[in-house]
PDB file of N, CA and C in Angstrom:
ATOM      1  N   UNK A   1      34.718 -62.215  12.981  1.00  0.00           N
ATOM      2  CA  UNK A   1      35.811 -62.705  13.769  1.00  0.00           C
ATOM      3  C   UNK A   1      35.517 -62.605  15.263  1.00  0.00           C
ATOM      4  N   UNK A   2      34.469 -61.601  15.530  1.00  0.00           N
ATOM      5  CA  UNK A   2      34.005 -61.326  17.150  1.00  0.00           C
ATOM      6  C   UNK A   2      33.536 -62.605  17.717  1.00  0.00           C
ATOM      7  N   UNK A   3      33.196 -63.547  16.873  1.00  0.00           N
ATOM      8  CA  UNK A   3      32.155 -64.773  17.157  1.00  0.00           C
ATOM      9  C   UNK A   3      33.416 -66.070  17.096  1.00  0.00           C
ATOM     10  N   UNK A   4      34.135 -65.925  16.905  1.00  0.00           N
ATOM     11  CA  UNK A   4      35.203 -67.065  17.025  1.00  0.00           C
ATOM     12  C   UNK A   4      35.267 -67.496  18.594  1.00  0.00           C
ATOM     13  N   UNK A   5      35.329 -69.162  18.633  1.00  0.00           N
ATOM     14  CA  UNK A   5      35.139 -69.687  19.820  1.00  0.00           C
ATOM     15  C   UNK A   5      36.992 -69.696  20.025  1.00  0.00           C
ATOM     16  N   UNK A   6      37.630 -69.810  19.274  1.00  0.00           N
ATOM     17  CA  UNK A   6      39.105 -69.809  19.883  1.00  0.00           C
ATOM     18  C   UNK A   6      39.871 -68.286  19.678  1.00  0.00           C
ATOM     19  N   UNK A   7      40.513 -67.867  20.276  1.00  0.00           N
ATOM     20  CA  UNK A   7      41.488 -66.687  20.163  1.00  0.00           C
ATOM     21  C   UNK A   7      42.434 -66.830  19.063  1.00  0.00           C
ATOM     22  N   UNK A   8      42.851 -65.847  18.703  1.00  0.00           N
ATOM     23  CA  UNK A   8      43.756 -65.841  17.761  1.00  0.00           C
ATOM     24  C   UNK A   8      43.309 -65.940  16.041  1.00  0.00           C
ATOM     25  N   UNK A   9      44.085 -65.639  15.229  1.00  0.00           N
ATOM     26  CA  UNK A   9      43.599 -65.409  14.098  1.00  0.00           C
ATOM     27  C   UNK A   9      44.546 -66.564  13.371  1.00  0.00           C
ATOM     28  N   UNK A  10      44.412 -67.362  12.499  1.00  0.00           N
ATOM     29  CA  UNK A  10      45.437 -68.533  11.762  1.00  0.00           C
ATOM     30  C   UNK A  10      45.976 -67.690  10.718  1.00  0.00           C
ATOM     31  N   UNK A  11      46.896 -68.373  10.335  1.00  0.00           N
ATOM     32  CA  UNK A  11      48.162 -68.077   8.710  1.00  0.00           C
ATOM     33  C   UNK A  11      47.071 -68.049   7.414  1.00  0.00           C
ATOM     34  N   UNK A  12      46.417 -68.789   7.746  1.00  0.00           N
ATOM     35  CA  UNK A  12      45.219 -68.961   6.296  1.00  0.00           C
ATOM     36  C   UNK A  12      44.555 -67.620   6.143  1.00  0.00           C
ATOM     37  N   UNK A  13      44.170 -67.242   7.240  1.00  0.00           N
ATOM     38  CA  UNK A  13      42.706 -66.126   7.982  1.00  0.00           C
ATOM     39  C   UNK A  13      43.989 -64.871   7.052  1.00  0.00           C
ATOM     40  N   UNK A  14      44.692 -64.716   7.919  1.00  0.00           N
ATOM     41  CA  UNK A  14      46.032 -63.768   7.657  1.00  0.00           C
ATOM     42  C   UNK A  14      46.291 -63.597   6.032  1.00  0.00           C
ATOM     43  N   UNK A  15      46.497 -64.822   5.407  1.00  0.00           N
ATOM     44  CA  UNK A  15      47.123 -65.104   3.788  1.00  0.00           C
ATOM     45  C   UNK A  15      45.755 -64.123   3.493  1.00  0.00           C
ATOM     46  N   UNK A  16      44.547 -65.181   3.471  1.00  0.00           N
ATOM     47  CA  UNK A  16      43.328 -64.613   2.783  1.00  0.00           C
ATOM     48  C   UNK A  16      42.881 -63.184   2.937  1.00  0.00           C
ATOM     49  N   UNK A  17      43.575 -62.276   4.399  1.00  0.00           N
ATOM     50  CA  UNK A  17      42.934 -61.179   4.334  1.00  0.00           C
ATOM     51  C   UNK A  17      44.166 -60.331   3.409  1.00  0.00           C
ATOM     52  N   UNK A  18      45.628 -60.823   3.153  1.00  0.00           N
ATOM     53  CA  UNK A  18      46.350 -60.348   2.738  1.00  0.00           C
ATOM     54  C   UNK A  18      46.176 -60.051   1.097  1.00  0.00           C
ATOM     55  N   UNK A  19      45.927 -61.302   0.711  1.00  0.00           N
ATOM     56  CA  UNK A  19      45.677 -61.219  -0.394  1.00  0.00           C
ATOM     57  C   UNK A  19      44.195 -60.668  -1.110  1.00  0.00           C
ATOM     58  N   UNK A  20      43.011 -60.203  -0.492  1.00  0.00           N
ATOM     59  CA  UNK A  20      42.223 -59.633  -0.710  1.00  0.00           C
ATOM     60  C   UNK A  20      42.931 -58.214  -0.370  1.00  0.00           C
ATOM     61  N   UNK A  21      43.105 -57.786   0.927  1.00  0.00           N
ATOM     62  CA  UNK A  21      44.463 -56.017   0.975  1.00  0.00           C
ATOM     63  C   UNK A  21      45.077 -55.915  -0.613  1.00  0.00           C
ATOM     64  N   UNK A  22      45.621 -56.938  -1.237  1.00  0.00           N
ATOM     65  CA  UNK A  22      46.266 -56.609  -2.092  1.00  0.00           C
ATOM     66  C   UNK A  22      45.317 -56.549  -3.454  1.00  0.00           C
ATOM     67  N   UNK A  23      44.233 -57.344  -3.831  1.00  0.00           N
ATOM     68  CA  UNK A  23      43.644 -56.744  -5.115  1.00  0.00           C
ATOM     69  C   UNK A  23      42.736 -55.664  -4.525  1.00  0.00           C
ATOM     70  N   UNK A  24      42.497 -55.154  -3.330  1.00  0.00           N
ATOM     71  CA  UNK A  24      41.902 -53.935  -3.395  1.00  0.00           C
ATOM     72  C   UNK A  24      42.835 -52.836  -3.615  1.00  0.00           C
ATOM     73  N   UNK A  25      44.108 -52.978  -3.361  1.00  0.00           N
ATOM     74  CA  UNK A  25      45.209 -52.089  -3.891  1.00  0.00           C
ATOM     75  C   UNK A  25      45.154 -51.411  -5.488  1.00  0.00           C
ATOM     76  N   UNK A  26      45.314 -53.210  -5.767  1.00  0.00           N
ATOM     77  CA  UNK A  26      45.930 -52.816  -7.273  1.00  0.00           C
ATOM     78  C   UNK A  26      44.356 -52.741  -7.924  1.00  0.00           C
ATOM     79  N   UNK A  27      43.339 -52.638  -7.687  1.00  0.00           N
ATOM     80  CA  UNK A  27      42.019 -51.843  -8.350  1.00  0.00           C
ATOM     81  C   UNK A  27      42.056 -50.552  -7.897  1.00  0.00           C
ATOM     82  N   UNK A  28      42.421 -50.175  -6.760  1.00  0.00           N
ATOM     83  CA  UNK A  28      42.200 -49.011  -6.462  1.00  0.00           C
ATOM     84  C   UNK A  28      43.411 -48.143  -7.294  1.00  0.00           C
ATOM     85  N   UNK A  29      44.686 -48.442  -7.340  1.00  0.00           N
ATOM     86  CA  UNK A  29      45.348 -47.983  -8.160  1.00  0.00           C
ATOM     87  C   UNK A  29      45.308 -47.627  -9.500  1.00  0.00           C
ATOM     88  N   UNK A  30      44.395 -49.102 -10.135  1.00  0.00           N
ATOM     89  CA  UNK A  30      43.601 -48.911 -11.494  1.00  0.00           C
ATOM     90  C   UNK A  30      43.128 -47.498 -11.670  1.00  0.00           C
ATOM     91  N   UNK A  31      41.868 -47.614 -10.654  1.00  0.00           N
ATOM     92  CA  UNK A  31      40.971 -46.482 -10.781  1.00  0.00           C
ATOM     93  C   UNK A  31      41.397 -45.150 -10.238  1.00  0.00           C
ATOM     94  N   UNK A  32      42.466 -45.031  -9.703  1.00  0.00           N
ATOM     95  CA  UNK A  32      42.739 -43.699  -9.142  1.00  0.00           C
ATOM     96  C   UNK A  32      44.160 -43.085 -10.137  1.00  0.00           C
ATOM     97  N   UNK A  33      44.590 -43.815 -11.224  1.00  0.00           N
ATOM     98  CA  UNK A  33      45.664 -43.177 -12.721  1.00  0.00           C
ATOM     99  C   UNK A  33      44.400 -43.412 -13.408  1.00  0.00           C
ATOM    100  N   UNK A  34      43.169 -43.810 -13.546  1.00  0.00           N
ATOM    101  CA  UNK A  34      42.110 -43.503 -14.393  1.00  0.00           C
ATOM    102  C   UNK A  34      41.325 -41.885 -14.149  1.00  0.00           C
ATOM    103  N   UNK A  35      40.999 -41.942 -13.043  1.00  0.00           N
ATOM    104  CA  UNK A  35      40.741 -40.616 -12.625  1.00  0.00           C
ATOM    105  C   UNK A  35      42.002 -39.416 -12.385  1.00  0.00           C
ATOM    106  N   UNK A  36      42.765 -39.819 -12.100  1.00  0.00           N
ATOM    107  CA  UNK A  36      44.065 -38.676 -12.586  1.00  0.00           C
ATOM    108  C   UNK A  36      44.184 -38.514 -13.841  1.00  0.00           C
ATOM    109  N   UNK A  37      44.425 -39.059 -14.669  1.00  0.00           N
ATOM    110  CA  UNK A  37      44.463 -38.744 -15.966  1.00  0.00           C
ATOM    111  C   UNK A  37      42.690 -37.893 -17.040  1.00  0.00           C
ATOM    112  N   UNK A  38      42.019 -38.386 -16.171  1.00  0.00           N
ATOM    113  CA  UNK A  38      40.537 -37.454 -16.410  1.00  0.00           C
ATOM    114  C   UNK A  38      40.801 -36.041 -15.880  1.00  0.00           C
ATOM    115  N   UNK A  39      41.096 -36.461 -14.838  1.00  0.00           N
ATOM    116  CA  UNK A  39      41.295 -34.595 -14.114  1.00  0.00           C
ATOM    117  C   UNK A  39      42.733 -33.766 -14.972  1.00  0.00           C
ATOM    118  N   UNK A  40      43.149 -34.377 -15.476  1.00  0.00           N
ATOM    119  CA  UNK A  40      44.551 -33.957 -15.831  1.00  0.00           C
ATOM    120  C   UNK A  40      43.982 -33.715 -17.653  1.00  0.00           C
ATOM    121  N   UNK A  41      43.301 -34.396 -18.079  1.00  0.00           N
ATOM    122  CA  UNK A  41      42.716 -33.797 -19.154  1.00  0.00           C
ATOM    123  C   UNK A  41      41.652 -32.517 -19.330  1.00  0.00           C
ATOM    124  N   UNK A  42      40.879 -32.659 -18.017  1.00  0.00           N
ATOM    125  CA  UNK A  42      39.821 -31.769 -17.644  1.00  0.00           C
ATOM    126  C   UNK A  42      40.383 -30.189 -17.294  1.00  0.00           C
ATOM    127  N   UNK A  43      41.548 -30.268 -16.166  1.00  0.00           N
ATOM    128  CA  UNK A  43      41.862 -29.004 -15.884  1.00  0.00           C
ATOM    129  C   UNK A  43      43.161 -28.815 -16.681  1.00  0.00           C
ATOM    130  N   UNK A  44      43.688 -29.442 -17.509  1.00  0.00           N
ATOM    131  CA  UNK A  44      45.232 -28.729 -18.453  1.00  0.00           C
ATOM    132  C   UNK A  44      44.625 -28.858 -19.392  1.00  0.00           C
ATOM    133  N   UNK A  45      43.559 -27.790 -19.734  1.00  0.00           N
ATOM    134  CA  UNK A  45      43.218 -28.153 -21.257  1.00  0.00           C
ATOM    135  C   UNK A  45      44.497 -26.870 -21.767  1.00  0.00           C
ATOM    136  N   UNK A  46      44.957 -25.898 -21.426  1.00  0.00           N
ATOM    137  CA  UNK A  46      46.176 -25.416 -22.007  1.00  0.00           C
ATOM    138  C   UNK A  46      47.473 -25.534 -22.105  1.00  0.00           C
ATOM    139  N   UNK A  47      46.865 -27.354 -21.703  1.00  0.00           N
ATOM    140  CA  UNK A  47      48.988 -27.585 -22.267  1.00  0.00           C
ATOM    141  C   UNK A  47      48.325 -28.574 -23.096  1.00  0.00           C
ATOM    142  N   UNK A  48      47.479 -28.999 -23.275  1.00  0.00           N
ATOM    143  CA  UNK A  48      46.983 -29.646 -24.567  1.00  0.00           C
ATOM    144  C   UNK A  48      47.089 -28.472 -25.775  1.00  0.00           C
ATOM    145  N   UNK A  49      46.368 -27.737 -25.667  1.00  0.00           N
ATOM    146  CA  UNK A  49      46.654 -26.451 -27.136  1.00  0.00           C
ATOM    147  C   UNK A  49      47.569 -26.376 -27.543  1.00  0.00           C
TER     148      UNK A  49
END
């Protein structure tokens, strides 16, 4: 974006970075109740018993 000959950023530029913000969300969310639930098996192994 440093290399842009006009100022300013467009609605498109904006949509597209929005909507990439948002599936890095909802993967990261994926993977971070994937890894909670590992750690939550790993360290409560005595409420599993």
């Amino acid at each position: 974006m440093r290399f842009k000959s006009k100022p300013g950023i467009t609605k498109k530029e904006t949509e597209k970075a929005f909507v990439l913000c948002n599936d890095f969300m909802v993967q990261a969310r994926k993977v971070s109740e994937a890894e909670l639930q590992r750690l939550k098996r790993l360290h409560c192994v005595e409420a599993v018993v």
